[in-house]
C-alpha atoms as a PDB file:
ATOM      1  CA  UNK A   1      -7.188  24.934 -45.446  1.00  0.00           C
ATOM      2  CA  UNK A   2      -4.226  23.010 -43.619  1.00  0.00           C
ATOM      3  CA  UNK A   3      -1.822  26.166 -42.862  1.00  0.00           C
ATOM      4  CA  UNK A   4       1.131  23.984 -43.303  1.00  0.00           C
ATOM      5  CA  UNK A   5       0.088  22.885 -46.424  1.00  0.00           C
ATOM      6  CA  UNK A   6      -0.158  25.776 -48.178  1.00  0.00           C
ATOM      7  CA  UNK A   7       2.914  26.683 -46.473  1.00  0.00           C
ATOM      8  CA  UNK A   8       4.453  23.627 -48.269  1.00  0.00           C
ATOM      9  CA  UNK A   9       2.739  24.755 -51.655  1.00  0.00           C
ATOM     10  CA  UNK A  10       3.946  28.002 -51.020  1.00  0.00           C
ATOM     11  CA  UNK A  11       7.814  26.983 -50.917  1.00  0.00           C
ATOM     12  CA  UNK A  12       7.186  24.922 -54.384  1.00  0.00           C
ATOM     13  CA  UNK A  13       5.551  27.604 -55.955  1.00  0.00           C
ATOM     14  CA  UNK A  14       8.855  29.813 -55.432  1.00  0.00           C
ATOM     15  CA  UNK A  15      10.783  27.092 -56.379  1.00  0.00           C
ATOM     16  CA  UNK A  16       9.336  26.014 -59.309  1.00  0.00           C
ATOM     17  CA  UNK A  17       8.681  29.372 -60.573  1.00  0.00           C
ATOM     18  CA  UNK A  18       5.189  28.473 -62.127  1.00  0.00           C
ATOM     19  CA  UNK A  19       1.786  27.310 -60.109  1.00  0.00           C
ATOM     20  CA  UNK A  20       1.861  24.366 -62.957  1.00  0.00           C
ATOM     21  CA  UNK A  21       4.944  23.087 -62.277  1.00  0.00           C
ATOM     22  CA  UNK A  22       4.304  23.127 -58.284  1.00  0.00           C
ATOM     23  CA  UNK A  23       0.866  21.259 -58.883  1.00  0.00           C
ATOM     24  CA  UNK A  24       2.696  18.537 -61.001  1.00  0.00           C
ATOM     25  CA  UNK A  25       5.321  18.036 -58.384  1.00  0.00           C
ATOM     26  CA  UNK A  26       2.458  17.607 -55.895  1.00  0.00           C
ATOM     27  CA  UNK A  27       0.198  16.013 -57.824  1.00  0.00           C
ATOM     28  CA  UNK A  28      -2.541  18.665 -57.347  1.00  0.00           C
ATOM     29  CA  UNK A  29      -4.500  20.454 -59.936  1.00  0.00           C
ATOM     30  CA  UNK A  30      -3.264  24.297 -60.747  1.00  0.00           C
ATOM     31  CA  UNK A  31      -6.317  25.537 -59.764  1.00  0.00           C
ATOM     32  CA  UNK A  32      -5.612  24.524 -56.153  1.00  0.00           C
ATOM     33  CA  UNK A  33      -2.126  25.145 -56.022  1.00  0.00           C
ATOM     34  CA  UNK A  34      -3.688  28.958 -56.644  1.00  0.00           C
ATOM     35  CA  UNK A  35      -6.650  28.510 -54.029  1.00  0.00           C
ATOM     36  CA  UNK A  36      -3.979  27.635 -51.294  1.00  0.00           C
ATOM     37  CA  UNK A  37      -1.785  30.509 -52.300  1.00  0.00           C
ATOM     38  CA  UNK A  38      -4.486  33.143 -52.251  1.00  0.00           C
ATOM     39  CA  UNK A  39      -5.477  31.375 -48.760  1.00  0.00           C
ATOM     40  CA  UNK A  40      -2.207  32.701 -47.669  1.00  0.00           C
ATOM     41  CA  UNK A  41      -1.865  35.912 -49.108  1.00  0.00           C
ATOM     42  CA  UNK A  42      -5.593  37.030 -47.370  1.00  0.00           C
ATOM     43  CA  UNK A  43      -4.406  35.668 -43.924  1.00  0.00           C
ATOM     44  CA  UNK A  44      -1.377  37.224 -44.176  1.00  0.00           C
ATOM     45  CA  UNK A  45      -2.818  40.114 -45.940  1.00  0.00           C
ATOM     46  CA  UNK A  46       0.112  40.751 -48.297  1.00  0.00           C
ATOM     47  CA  UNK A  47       1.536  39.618 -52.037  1.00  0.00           C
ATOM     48  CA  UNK A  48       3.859  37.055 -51.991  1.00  0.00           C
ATOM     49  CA  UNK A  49       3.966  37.015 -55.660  1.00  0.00           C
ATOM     50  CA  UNK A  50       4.603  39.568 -58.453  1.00  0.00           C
ATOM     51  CA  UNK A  51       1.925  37.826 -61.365  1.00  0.00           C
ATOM     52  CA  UNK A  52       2.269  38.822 -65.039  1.00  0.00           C
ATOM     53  CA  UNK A  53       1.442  36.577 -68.096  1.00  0.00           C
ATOM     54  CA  UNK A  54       4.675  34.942 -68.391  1.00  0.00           C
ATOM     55  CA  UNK A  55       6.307  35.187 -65.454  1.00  0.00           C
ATOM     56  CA  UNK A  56       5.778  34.653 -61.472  1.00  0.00           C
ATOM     57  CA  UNK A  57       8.325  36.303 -59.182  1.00  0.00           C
ATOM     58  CA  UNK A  58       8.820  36.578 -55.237  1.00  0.00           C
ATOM     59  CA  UNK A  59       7.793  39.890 -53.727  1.00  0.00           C
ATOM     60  CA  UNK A  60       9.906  41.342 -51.007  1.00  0.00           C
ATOM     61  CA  UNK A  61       7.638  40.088 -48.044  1.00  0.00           C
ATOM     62  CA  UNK A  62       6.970  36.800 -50.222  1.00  0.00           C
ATOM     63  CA  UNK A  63      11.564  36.099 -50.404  1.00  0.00           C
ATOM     64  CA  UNK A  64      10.965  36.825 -46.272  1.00  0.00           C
ATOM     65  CA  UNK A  65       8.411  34.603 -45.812  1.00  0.00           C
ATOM     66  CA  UNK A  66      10.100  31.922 -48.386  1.00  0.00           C
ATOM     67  CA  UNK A  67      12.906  31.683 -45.996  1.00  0.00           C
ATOM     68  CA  UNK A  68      10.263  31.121 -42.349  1.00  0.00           C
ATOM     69  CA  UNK A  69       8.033  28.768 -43.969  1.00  0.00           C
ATOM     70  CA  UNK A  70      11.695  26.580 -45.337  1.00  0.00           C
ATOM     71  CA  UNK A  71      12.900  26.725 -41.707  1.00  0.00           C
ATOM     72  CA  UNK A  72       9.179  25.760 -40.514  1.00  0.00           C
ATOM     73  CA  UNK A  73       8.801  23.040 -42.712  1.00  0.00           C
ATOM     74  CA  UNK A  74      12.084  21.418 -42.024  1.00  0.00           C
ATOM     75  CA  UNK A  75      11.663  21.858 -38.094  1.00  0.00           C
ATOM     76  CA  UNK A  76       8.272  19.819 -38.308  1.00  0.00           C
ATOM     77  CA  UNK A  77       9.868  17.487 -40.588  1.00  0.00           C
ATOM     78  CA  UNK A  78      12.752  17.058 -38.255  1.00  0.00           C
ATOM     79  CA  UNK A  79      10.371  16.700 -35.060  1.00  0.00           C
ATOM     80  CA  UNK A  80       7.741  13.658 -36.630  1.00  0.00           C
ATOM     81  CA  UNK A  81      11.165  11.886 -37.164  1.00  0.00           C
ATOM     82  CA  UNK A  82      12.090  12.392 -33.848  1.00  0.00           C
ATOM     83  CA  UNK A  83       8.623  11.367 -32.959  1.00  0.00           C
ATOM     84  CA  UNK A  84       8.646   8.129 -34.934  1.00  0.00           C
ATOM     85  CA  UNK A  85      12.070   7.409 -34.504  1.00  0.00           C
ATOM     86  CA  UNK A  86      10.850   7.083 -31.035  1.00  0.00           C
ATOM     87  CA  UNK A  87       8.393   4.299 -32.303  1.00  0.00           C
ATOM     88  CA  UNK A  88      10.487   2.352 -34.200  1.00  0.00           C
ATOM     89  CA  UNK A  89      14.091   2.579 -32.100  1.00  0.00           C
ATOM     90  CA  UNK A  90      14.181   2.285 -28.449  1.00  0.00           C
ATOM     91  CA  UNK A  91      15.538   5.841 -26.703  1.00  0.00           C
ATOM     92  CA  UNK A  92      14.705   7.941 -24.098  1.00  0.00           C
ATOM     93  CA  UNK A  93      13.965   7.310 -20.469  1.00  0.00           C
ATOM     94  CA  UNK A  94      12.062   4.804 -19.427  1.00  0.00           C
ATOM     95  CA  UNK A  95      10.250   4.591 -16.113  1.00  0.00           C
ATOM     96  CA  UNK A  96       9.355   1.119 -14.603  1.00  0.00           C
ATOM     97  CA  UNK A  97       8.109  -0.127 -11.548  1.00  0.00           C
ATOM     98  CA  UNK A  98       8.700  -3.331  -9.807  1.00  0.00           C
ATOM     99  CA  UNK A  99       8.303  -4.875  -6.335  1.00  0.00           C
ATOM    100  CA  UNK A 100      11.300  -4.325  -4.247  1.00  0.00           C
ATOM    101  CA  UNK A 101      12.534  -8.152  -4.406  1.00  0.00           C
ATOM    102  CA  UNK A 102      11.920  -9.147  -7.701  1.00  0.00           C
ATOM    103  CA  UNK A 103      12.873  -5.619  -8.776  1.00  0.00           C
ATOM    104  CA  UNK A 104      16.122  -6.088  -6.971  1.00  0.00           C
ATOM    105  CA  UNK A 105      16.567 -10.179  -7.651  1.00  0.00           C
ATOM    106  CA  UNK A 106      15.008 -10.527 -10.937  1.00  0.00           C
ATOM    107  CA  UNK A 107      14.231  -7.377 -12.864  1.00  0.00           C
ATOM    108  CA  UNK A 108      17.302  -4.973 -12.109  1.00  0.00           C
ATOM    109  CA  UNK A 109      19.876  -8.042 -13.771  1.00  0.00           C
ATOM    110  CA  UNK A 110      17.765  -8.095 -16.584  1.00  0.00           C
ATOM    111  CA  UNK A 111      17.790  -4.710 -17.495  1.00  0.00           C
ATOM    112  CA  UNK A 112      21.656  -4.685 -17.463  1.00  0.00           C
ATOM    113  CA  UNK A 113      21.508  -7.055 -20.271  1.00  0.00           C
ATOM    114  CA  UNK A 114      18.725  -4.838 -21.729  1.00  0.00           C
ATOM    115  CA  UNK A 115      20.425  -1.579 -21.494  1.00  0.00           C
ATOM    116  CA  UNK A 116      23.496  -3.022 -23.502  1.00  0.00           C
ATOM    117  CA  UNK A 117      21.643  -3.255 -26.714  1.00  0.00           C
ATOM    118  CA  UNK A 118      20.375   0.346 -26.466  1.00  0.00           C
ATOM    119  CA  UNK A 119      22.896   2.783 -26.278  1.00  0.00           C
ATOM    120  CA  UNK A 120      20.143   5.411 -26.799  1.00  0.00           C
ATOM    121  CA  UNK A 121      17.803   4.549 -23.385  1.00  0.00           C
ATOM    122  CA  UNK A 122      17.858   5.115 -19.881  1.00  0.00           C
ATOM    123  CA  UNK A 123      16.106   3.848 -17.076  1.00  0.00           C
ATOM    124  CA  UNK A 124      14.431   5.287 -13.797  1.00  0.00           C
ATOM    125  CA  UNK A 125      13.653   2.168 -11.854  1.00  0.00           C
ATOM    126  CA  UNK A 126      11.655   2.854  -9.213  1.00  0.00           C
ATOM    127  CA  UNK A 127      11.555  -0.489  -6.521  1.00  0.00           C
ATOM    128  CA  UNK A 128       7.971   0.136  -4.235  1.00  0.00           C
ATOM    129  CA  UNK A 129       5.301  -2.568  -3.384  1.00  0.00           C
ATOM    130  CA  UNK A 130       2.022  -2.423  -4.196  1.00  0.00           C
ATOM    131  CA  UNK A 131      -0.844  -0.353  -7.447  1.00  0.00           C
ATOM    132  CA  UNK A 132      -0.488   3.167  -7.801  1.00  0.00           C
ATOM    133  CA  UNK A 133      -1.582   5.347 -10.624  1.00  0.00           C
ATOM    134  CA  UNK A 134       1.070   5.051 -13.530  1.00  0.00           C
ATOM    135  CA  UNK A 135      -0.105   8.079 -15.575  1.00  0.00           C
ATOM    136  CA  UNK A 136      -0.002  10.449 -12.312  1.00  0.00           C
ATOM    137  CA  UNK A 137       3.354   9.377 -11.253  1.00  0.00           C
ATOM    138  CA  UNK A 138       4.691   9.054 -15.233  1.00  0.00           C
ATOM    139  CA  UNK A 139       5.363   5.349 -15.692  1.00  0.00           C
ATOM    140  CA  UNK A 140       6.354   3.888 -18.661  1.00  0.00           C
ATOM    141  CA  UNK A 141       4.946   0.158 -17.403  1.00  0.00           C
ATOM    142  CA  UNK A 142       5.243  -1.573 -14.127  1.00  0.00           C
ATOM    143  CA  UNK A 143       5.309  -5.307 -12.565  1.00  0.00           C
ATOM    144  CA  UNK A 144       2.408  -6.178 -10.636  1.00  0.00           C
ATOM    145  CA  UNK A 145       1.800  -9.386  -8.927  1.00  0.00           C
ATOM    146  CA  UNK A 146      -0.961 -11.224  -8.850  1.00  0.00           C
ATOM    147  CA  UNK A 147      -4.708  -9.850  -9.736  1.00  0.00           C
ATOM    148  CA  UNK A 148      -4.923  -6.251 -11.316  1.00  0.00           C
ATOM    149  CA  UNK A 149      -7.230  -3.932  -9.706  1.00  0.00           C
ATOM    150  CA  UNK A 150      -7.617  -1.318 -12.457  1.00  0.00           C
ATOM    151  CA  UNK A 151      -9.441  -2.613 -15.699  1.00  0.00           C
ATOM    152  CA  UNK A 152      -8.170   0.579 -17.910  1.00  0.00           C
ATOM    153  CA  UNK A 153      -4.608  -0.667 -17.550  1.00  0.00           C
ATOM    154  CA  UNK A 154      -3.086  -3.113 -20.571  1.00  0.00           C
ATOM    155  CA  UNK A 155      -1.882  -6.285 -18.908  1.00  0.00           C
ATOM    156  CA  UNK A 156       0.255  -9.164 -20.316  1.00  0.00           C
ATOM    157  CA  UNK A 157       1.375 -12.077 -17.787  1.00  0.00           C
ATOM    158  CA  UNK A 158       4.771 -12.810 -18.485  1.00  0.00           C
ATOM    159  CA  UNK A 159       5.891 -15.396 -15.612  1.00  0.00           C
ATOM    160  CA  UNK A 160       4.149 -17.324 -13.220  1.00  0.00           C
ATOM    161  CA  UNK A 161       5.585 -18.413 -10.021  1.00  0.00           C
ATOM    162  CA  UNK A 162       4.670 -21.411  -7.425  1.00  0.00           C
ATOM    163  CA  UNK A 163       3.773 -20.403  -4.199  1.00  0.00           C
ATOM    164  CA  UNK A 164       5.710 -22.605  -0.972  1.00  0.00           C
ATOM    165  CA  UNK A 165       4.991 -22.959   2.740  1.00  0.00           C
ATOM    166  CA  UNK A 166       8.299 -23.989   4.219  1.00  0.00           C
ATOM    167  CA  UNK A 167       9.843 -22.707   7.533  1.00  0.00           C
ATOM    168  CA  UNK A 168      13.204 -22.976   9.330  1.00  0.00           C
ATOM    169  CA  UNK A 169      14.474 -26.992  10.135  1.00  0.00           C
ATOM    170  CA  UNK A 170      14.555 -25.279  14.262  1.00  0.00           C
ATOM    171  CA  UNK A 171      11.222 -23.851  13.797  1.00  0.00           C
ATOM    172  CA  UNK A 172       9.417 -27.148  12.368  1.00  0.00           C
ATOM    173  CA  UNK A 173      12.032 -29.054  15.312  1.00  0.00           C
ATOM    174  CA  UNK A 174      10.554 -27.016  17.983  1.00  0.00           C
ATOM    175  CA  UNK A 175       6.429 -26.976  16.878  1.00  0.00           C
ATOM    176  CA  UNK A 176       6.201 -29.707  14.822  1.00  0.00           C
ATOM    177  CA  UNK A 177       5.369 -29.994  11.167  1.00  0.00           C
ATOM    178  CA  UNK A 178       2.052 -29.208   9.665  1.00  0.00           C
ATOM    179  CA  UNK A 179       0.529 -32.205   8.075  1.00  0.00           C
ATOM    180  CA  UNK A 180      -2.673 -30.218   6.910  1.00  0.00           C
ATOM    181  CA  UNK A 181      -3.917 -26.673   6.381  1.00  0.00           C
ATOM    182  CA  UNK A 182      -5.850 -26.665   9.370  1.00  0.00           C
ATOM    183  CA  UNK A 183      -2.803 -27.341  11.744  1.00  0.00           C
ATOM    184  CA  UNK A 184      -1.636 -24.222  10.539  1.00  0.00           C
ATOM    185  CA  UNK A 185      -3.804 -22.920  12.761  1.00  0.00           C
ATOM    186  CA  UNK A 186      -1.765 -24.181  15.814  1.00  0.00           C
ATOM    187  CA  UNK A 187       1.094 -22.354  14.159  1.00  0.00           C
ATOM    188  CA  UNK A 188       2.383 -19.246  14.194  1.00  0.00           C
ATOM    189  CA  UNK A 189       2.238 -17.666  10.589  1.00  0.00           C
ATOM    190  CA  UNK A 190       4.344 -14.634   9.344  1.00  0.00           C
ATOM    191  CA  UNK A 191       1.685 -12.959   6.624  1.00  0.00           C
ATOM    192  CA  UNK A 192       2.915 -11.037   3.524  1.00  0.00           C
ATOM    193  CA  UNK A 193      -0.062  -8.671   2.856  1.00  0.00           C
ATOM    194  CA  UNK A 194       0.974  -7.814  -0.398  1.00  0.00           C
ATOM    195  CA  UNK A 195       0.492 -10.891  -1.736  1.00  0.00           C
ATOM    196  CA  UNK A 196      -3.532 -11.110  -1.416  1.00  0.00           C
ATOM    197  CA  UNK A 197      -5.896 -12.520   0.458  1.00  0.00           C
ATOM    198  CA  UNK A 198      -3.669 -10.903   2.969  1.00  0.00           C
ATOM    199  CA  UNK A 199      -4.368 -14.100   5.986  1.00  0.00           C
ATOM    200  CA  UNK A 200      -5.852 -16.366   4.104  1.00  0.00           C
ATOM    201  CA  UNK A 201      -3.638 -19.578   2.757  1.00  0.00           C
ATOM    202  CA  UNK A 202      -6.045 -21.860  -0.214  1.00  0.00           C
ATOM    203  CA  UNK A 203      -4.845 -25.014  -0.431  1.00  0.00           C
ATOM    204  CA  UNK A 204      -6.284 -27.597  -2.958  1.00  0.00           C
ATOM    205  CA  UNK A 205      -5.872 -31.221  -2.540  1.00  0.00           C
ATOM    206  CA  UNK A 206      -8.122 -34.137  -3.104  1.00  0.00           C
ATOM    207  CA  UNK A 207     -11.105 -33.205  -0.981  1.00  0.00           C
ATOM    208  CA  UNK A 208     -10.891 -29.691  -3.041  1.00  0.00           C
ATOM    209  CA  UNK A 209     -10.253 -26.334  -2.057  1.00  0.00           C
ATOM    210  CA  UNK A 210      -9.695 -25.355   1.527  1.00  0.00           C
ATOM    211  CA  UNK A 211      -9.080 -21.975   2.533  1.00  0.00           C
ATOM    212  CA  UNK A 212      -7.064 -21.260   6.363  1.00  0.00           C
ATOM    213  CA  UNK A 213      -7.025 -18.065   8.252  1.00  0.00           C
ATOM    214  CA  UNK A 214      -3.543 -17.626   9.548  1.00  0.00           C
ATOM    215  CA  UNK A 215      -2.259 -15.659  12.375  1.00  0.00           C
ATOM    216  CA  UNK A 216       1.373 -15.249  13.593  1.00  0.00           C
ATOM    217  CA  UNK A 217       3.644 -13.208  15.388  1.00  0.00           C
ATOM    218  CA  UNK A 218       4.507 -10.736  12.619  1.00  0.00           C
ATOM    219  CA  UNK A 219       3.212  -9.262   9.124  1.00  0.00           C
ATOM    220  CA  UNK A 220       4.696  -6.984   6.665  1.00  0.00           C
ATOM    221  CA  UNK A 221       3.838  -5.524   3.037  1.00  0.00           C
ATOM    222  CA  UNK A 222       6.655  -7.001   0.958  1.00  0.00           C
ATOM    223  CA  UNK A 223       8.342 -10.466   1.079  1.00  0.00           C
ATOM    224  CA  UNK A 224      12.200  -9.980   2.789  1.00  0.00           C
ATOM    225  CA  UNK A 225      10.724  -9.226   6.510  1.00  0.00           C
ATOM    226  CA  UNK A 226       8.986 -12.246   7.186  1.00  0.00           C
ATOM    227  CA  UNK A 227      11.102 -14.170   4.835  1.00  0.00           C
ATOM    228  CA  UNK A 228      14.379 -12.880   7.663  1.00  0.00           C
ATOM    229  CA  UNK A 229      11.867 -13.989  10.523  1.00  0.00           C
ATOM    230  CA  UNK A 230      11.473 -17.462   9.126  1.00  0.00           C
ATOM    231  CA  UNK A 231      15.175 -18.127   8.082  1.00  0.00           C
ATOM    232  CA  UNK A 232      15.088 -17.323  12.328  1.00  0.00           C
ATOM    233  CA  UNK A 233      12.529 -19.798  13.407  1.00  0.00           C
ATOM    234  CA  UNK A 234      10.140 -17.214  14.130  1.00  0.00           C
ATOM    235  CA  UNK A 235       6.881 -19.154  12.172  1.00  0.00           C
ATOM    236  CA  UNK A 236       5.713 -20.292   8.635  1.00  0.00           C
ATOM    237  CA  UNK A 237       5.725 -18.583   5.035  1.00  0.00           C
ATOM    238  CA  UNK A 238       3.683 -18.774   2.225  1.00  0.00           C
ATOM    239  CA  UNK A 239       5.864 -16.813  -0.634  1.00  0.00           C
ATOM    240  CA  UNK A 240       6.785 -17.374  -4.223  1.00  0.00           C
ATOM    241  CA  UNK A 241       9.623 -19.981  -5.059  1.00  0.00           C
ATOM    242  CA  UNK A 242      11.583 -16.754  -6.719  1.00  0.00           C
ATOM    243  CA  UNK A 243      12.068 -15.504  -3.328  1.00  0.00           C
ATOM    244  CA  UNK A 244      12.867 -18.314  -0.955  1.00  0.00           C
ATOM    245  CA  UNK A 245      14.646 -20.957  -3.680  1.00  0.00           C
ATOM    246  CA  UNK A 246      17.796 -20.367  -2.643  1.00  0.00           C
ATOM    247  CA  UNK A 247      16.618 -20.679   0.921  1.00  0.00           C
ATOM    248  CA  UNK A 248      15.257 -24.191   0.461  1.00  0.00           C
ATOM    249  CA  UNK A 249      18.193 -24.972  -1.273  1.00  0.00           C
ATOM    250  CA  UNK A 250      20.447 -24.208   1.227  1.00  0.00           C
ATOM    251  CA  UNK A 251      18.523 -25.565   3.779  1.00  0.00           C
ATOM    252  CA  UNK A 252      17.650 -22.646   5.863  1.00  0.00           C
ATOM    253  CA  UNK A 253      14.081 -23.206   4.651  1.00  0.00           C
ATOM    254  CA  UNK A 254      12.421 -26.488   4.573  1.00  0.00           C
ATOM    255  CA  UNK A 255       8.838 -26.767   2.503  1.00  0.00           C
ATOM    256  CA  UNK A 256       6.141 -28.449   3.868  1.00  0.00           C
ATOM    257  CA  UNK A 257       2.801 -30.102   2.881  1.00  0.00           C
ATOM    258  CA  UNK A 258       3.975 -30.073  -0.738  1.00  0.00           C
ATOM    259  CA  UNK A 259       1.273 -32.821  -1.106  1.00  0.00           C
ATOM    260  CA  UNK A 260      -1.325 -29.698  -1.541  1.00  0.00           C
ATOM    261  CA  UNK A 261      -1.735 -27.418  -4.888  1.00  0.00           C
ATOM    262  CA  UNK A 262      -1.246 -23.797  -4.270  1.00  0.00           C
ATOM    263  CA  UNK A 263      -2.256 -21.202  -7.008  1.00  0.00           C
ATOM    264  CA  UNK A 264       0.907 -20.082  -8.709  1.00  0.00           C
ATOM    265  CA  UNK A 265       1.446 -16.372  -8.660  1.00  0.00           C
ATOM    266  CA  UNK A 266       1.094 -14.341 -11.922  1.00  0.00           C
ATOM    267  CA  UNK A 267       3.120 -11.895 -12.411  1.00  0.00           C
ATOM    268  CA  UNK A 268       2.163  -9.153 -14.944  1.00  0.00           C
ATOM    269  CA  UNK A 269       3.583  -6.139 -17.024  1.00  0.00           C
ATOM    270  CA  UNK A 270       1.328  -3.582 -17.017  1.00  0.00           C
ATOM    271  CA  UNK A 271       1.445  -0.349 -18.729  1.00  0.00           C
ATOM    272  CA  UNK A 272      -1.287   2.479 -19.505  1.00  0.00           C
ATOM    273  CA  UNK A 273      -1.811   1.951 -23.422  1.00  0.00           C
ATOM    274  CA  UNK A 274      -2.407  -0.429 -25.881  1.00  0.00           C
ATOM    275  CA  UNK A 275      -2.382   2.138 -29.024  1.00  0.00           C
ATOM    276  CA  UNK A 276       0.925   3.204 -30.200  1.00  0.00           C
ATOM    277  CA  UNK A 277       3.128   1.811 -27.968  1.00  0.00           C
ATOM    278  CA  UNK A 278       6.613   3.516 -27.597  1.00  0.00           C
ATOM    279  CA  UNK A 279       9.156   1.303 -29.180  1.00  0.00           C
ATOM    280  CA  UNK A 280      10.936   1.063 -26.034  1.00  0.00           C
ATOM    281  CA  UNK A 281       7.792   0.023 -23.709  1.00  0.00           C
ATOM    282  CA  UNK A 282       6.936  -2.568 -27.027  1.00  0.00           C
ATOM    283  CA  UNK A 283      10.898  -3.797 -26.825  1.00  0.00           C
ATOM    284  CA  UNK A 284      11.306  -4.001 -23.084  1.00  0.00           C
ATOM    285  CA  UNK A 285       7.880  -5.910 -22.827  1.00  0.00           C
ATOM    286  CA  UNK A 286       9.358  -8.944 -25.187  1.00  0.00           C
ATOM    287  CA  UNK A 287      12.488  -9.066 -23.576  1.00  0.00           C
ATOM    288  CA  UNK A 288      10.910  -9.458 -19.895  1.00  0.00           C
ATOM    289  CA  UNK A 289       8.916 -12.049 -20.914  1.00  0.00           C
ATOM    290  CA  UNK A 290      12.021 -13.773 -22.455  1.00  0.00           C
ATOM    291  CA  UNK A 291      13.282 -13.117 -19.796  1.00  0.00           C
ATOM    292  CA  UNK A 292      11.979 -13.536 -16.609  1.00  0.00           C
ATOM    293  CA  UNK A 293      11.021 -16.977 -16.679  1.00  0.00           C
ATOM    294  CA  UNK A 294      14.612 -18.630 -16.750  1.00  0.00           C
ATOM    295  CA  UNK A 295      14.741 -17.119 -13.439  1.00  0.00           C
ATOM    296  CA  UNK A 296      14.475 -19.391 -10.460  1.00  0.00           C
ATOM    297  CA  UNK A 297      11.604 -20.271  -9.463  1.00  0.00           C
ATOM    298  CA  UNK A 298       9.751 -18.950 -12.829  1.00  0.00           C
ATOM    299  CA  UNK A 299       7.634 -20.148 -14.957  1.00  0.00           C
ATOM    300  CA  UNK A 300       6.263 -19.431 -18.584  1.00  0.00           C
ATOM    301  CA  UNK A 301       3.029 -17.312 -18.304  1.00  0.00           C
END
């Protein structure tokens, strides 16, 4: 039998003073009510009861016990509230992981606004590029961009995001401007690897796909590096409209061959679990994808 079961028709026994009245209260039969409190007595390997005809009273050990299996009961009642309180109402910490510019740009204002409807919850942002293991290193869910390598993770896309070529007005002044994807190849290209295929750029137009391998004079694993060398003139970028929008708008980044389709990027939440997801991972995960695509350069998933 379920220990804390008979524990909890143990405590209605003693208050009810009669194993009929503690079977009605529970809705079990008397018999039962007997069965779990004989369960107890053998394990424990004392009376809890003094027994007569008409009348059932506590023994010493049995008032002792009353008084554990009261504080026992309450402290597991108090800690599945806890528990689903925690499925239900957002609280806690919660650890997420982003890419270091759209952490910084896109995710890190949203949270503010998150954050102010949940006085209960924290957050341990964590701002590194690339797929690491979220259960080893204990996070809560993390933004990936484009394809997901692991199939056991739980993915939902919540933006998309065009992908540009543009380059500084000096640059394009001093080499020229690239007309098709294979004069890129005259061109010196600054490569974000995180963004795969690390140098190839597909390009789709009306002769269908076409797929360049780019070279350049520098390459780096996140976006701001390269996206610093082009703002100098130092070659051409292929990176998400999030990133260099306010660079074309400005002017210190001019797009080119917008005649071609480029895949947009997807961006995904991902997080280790589908089944009973924590009310804040569930809550955070709707307001992201709210979120994130009024941002510039975002799109709906």
């Amino acid at each position: 039998m379920d220990k804390l079961t008979s524990m909890n028709v143990f405590v209605r026994v003693a208050k009810a003073g009669s194993f009929a009245g503690a079977a009605k209260d529970l809705d079990i039969s008397r018999a039962m009510a007997t069965k779990h409190i004989m369960q107890l007595e053998s394990e424990l390997n004392t009376r809890l009861f003094n027994r007569t005809t008409r009348s059932l009273s506590l023994t010493e050990a049995g008032e002792a016990y009353l008084e554990r299996c009261q504080q026992v009961l309450l402290d597991v009642a108090e800690m599945e509230s806890a528990v689903t309180h925690l499925q239900t109402e957002p609280r806690g910490m919660l650890k997420i992981l982003a890419p270091p510019v759209i952490g910084a740009s896109h995710i890190s204002p949203g949270l503010t606004e998150y954050l102010k409807n949940y006085p209960d919850l924290s957050v341990d942002m964590v701002l590194k590029g690339g797929q690491v293991d979220l259960i080893d290193e204990g996070v809560d869910l993390a933004i990936y961009l484009g394809q997901l390598n692991d199939t056991s993770l739980v993915a939902r896309k919540i933006a998309t995001s065009s992908l540009v070529v543009c380059a500084s007005p000096e640059y394009l002044k001093l080499h020229g401007t690239p007309q098709d994807p294979e004069d890129l190849e005259d061109h010196s290209c600054l490569i974000n690897w995180a963004i795969p295929p690390r140098n190839k750029w597909r390009f789709k137009g009306i002769l269908g796909e076409r797929t360049v391998t780019v070279t350049g004079r520098m390459q780096a694993n996140m976006a701001d590096p390269i996206r610093n060398a082009a703002v100098n003139g130092l070659g051409l970028i292929m990176l998400p409209r999030y990133i260099v929008g306010r660079d074309i708008e400005q002017g210190r980044l001019q797009v080119v061959m917008e005649q071609y389709g480029i895949t947009p990027l997807e961006i995904y939440a991902v997080y280790p679990h589908r089944k009973y997801l924590s009310a804040k991972v569930r809550s955070f995960l709707d307001f992201i994808q709210a979120w994130l695509p009024h941002r510039i350069g975002m799109d709906p998933p």
